[in-house]
Protein backbone atom coordinates (compact mmCIF):
# COMPACT_ATOMS: atom_id res chain seq x y z
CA UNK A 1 121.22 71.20 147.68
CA UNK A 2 122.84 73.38 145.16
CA UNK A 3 126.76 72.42 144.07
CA UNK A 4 129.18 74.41 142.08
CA UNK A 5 129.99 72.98 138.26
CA UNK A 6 131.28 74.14 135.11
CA UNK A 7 129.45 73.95 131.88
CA UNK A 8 131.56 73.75 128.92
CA UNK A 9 132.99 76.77 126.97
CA UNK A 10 131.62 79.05 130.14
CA UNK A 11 134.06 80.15 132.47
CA UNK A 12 131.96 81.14 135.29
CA UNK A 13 130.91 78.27 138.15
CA UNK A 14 127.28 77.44 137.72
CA UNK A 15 125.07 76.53 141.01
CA UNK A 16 122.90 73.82 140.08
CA UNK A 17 120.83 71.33 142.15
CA UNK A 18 117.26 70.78 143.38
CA UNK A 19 115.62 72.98 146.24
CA UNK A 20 112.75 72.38 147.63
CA UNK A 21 111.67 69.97 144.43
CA UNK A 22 112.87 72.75 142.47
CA UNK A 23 115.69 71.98 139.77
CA UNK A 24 118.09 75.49 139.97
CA UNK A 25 120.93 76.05 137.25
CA UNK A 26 122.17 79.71 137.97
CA UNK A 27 125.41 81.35 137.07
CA UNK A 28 127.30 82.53 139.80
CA UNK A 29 129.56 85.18 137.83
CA UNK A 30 132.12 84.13 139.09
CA UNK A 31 134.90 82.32 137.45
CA UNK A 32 136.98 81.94 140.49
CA UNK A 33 135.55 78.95 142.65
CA UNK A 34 136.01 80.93 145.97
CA UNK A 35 134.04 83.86 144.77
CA UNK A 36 131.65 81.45 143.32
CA UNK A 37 131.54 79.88 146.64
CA UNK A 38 130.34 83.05 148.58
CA UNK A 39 127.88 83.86 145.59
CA UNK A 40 126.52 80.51 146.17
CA UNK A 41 125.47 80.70 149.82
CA UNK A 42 123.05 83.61 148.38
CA UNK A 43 121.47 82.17 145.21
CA UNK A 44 120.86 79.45 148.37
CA UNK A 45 118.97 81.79 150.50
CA UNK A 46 117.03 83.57 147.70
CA UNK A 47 116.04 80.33 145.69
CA UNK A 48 114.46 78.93 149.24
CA UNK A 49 112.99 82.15 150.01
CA UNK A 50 111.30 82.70 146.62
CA UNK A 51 107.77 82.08 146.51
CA UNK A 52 105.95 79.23 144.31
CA UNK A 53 104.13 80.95 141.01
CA UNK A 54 102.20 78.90 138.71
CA UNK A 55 102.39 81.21 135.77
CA UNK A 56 104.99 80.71 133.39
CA UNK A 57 106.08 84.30 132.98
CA UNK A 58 106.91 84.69 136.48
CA UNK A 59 109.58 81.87 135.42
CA UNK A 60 112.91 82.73 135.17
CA UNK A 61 114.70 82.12 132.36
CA UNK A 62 117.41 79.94 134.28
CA UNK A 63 114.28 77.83 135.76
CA UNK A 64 112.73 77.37 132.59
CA UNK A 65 116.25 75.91 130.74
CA UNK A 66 116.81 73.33 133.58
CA UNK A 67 113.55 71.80 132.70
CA UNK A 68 114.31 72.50 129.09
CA UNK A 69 117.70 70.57 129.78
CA UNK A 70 116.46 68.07 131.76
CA UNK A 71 113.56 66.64 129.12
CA UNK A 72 116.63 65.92 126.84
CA UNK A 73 116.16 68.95 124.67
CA UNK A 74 118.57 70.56 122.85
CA UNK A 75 121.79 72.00 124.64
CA UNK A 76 124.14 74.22 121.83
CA UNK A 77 124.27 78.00 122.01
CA UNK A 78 122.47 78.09 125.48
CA UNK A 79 125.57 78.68 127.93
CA UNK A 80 125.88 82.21 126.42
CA UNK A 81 121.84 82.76 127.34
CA UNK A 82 122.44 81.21 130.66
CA UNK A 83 124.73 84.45 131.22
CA UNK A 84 122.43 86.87 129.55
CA UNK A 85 119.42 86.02 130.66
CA UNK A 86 119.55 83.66 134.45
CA UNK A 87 117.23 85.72 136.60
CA UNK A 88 115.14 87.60 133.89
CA UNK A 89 111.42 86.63 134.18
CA UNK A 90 110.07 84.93 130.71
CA UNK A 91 107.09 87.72 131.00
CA UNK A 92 110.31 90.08 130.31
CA UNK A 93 111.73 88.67 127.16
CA UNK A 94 110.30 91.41 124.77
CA UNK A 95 111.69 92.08 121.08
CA UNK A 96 113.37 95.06 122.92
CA UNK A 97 114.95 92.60 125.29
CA UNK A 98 115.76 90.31 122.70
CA UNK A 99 118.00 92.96 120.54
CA UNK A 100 119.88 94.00 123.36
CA UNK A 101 120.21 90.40 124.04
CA UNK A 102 121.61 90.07 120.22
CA UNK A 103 123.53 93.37 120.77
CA UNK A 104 125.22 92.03 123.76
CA UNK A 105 125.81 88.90 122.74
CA UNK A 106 126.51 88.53 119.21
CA UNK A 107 127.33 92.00 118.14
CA UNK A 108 128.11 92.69 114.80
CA UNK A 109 127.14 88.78 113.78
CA UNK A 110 125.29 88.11 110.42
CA UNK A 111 121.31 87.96 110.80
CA UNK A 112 120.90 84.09 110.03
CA UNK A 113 123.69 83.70 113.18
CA UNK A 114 121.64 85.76 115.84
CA UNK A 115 118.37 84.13 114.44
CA UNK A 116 119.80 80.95 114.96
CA UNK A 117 121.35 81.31 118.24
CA UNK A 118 119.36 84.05 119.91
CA UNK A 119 115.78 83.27 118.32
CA UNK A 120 115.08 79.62 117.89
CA UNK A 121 116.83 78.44 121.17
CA UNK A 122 115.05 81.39 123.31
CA UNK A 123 111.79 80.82 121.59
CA UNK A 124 112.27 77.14 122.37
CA UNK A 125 112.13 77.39 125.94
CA UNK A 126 109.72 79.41 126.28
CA UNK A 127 107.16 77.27 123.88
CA UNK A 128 108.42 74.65 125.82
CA UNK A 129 107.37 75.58 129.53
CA UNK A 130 103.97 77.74 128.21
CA UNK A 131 103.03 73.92 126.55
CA UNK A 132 100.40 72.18 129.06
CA UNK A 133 99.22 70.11 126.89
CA UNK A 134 99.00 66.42 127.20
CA UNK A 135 101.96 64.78 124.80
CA UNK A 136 101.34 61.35 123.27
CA UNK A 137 103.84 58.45 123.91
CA UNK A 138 106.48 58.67 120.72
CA UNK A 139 106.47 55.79 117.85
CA UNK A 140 103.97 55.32 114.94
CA UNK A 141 105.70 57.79 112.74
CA UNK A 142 104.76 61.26 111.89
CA UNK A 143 101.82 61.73 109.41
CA UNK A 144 102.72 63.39 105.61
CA UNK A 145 99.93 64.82 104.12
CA UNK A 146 100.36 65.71 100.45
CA UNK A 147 97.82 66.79 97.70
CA UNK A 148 97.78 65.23 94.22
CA UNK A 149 98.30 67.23 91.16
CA UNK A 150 94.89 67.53 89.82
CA UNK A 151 93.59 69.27 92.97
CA UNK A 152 97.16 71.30 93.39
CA UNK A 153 95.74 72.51 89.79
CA UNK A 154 92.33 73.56 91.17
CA UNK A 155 94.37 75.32 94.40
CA UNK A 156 95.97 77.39 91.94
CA UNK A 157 93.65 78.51 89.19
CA UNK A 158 91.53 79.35 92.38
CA UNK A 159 94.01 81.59 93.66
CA UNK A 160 93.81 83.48 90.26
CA UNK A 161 90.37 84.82 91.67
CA UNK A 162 92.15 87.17 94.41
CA UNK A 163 93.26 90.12 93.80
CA UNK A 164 97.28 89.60 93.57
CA UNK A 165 99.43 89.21 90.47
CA UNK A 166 101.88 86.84 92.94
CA UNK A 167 99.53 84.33 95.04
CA UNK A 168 99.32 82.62 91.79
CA UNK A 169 102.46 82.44 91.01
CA UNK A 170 103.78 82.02 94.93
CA UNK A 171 101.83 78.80 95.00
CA UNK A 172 102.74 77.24 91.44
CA UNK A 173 106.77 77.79 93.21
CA UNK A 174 105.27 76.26 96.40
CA UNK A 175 104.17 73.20 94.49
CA UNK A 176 106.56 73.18 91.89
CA UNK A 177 109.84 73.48 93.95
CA UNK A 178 109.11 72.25 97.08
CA UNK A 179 111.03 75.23 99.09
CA UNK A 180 110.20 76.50 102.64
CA UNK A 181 107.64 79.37 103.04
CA UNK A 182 110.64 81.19 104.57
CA UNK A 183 113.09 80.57 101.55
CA UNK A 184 110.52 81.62 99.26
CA UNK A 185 109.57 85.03 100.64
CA UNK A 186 113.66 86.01 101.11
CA UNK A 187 114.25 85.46 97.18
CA UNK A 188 115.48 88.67 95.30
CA UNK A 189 114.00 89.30 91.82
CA UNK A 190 117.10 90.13 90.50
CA UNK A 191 119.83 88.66 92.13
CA UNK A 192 118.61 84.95 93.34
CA UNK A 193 116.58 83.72 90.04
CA UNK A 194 116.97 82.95 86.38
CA UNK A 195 114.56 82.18 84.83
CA UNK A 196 116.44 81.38 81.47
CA UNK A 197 119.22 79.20 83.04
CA UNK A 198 116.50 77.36 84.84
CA UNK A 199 117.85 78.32 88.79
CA UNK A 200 116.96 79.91 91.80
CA UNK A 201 119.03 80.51 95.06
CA UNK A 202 117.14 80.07 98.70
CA UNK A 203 119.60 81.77 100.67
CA UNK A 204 117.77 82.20 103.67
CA UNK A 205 117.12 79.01 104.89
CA UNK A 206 116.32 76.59 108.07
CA UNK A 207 119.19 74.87 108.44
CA UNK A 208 121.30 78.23 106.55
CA UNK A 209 123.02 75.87 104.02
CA UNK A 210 121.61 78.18 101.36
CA UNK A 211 121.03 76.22 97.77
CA UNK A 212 120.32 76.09 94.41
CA UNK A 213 117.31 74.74 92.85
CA UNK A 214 116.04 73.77 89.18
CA UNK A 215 112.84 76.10 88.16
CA UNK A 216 110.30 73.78 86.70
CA UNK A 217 108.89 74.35 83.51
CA UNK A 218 105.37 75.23 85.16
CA UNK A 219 107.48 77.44 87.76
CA UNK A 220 109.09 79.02 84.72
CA UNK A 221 106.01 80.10 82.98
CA UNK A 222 104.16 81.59 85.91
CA UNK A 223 107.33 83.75 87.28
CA UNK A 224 107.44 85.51 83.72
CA UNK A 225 104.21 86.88 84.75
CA UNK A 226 105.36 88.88 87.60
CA UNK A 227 105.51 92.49 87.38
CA UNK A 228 109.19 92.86 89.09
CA UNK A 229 110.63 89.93 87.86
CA UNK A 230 113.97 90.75 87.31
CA UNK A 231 114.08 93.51 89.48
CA UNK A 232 115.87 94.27 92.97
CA UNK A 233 114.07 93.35 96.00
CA UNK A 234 111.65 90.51 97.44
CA UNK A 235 110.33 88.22 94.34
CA UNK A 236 107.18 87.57 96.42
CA UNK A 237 104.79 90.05 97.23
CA UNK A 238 101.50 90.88 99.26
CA UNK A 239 98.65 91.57 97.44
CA UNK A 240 99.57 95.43 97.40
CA UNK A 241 102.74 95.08 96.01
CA UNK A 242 104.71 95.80 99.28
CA UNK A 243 107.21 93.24 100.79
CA UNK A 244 105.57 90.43 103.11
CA UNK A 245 107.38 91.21 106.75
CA UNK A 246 109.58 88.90 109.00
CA UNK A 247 106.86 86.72 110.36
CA UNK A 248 105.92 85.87 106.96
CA UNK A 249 109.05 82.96 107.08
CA UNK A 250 106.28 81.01 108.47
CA UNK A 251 103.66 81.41 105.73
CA UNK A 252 101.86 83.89 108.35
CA UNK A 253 100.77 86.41 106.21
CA UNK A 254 99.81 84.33 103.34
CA UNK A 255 98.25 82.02 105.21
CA UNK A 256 94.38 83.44 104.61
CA UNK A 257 94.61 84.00 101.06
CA UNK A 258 95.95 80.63 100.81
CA UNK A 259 93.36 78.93 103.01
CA UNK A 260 90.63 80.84 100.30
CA UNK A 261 92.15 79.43 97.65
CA UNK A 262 92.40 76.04 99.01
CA UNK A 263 88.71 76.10 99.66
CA UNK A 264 87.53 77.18 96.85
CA UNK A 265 89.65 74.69 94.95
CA UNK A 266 87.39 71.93 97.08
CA UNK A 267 90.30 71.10 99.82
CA UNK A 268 89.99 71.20 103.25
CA UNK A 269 92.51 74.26 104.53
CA UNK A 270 92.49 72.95 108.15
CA UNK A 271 94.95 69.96 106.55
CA UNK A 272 96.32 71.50 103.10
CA UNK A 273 98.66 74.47 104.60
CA UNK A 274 101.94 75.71 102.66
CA UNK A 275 103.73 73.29 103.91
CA UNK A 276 101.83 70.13 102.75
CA UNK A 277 102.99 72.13 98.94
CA UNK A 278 106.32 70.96 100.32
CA UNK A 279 105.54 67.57 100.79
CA UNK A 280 103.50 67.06 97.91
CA UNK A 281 106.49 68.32 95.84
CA UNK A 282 108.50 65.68 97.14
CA UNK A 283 106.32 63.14 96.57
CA UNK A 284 105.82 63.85 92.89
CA UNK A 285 109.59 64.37 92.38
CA UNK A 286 110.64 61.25 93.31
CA UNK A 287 107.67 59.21 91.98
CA UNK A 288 109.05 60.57 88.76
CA UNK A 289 112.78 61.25 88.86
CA UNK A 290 113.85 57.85 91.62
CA UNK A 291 116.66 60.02 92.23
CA UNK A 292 116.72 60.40 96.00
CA UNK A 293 120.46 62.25 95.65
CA UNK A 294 118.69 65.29 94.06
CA UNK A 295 115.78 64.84 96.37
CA UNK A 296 117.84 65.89 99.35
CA UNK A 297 120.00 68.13 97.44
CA UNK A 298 117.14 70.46 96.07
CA UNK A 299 114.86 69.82 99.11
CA UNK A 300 117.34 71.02 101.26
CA UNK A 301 117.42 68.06 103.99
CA UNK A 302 120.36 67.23 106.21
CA UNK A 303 118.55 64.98 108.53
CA UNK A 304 116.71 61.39 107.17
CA UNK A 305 113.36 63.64 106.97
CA UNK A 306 113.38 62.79 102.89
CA UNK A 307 113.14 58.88 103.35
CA UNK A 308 109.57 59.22 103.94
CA UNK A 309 109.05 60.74 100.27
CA UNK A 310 110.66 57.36 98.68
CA UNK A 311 107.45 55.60 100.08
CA UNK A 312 104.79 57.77 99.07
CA UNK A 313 106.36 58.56 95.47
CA UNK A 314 104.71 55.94 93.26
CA UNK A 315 105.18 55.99 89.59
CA UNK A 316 101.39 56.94 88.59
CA UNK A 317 101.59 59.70 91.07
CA UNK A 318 104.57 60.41 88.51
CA UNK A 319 102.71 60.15 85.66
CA UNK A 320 99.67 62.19 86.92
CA UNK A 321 102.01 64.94 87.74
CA UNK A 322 103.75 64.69 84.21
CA UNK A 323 100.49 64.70 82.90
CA UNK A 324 99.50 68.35 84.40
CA UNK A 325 102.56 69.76 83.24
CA UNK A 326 104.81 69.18 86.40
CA UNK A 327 108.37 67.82 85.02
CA UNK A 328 111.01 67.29 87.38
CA UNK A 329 113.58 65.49 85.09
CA UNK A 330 116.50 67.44 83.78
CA UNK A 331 118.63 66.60 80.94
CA UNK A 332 120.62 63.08 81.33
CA UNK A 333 118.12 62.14 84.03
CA UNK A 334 117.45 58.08 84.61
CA UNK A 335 118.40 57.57 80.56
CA UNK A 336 116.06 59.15 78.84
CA UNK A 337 113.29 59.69 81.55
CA UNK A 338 113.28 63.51 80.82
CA UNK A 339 111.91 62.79 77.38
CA UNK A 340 109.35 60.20 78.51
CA UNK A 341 107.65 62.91 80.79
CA UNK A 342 107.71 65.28 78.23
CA UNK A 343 105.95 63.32 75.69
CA UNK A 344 103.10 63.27 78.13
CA UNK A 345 102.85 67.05 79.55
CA UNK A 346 102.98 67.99 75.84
């Protein structure tokens, strides 16, 4: 049976309980309790009256966050949903419901804030009641797949073959920095980079703790290249010369020329994705700098996620990477470390 409650920072009574094996959590409206009590005696009725559906979009959106909620997922930013969206079916949440969700709720709010709080949780339930596949018992670790340097080499003079001025040099910053597909795309030619003070900002970025990172030397060399370097608007750019849209934050759009150059650079694109640029970046960093302080810093981890780096990063996967030109030390680095990798790039 269904029972009045209050969720924290919501001021309406919520009906939640189990009908017929069904978990409810709906908002009543109300945020007196003896309105909310006359609200509940219908959400009663129409909850045992609604019939079963096996298809997810026929879910409503207050169904699908009780079972969210009650696998232990994450709970911020989702009372303000609740409100929004209770009895909307999942088959309903469109882009065009999703701005008026952001107009509604978070009008006026910065982009990162919406995307954040609007985006990730909604798309999060969702995923999570459209996922029927079987998942394995947890423990064991996650796997990190990185690439050494001499076939990150072949990746890139590969790419050289396509017909883009910037897949080149996109995947020399992939390797060379370590940064999100995401934070790469959203840097500004002008305004986020430096190329002679050695710097770039990611500003839009997973976590949205935007940063600053060192340009390696290699990094350095290939951004000169560009043909907008230095001017307004994204760095990064599709093969046309036009700006890589939204969806590209996930390496999307790159994805295919990426995969050809991987291939014919003799990987194996099903395993070597952007990403695995970001861990393989790691892993040479620290096998040559030991400094796990600038590891987290420049990698842009708040959580322990960088830990698994310090294992990988041995000191000839250091030297291999100093060796192709890949030098992570800076100035004052480790006593004199900076100069020992540069002896044997040169």
């Amino acid at each position: 049976m269904l029972t009045l409650v209050k969720r924290p920072k919501s001021p309406y009574w919520i009906a939640r309980g189990t009908i017929n094996g069904i978990r409810v959590e709906r908002s009543t409206g109300e945020a007196s309790k003896p309105e909310a009590r006359k609200k509940l005696t219908a959400i009663i009725e129409e909850a045992q009256s609604a019939p079963a559906s096996h298809d997810w979009r026929d879910m409503t959106f207050a169904r699908a966050m009780t079972a969210y909620l009650d696998n232990g997922r994450d709970p911020r930013f989702l009372d303000r949903l609740l409100e929004h969206f209770q009895d909307i079916a999942l088959g309903d949440i469109d882009n065009a419901a999703m701005s008026r969700a952001a107009n509604s709720i978070y009008p006026g709010r910065a982009a990162a804030t919406i995307r954040r709080q609007l985006y990730v949780p909604v798309n999060a339930i969702i995923n999570f009641v459209k996922d029927e596949k079987l998942r394995a018992p947890k423990g064991g670790g996650a796997r990190t797949m990185f690439v050494m340097p001499a076939l990150a080499d072949k990746i890139i003079q590969a790419s050289t073959a396509q017909p883009s001025p910037w897949l080149p040099a996109l995947i020399t910053f992939l390797f060379g920095q370590g940064a999100r597909a995401g934070e790469t795309f959203a840097i500004d030619g002008r305004d986020d980079i430096d190329l002679a003070g050695r710097w770039a900002m990611l500003r839009d970025t997973k976590n949205s703790h935007e940063r600053r990172v060192t340009l390696q030397p290699r990094v350095i060399a290939a951004l000169s290249l560009l043909p907008n370097i230095g001017e307004p608007g994204p760095l990064f750019r599709r093969f046309d010369g036009k700006p890589f849209a939204e969806k590209a934050g996930r390496g999307g759009q790159v994805r295919t020329a990426f995969a050809t150059a991987v291939r014919s650079g003799g990987g194996d694109p099903g395993i070597i994705t952007p990403h695995v640029c970001r861990h393989s970046w790691a892993t040479w960093f620290y096998a040559q700098t030991r400094d796990p302080l600038r590891l987290k810093e420049e990698g842009g981890w708040l959580s322990n996620e960088w830990q698994r780096y310090v294992k990988l990063g041995t000191p000839e996967i250091g030297e291999e990477a100093a060796k192709k030109g890949w030098n992570f030390a800076v100035p004052g680095d480790f006593g004199g470390k900076e100069a020992k990798y540069r002896a044997i790039s040169a």
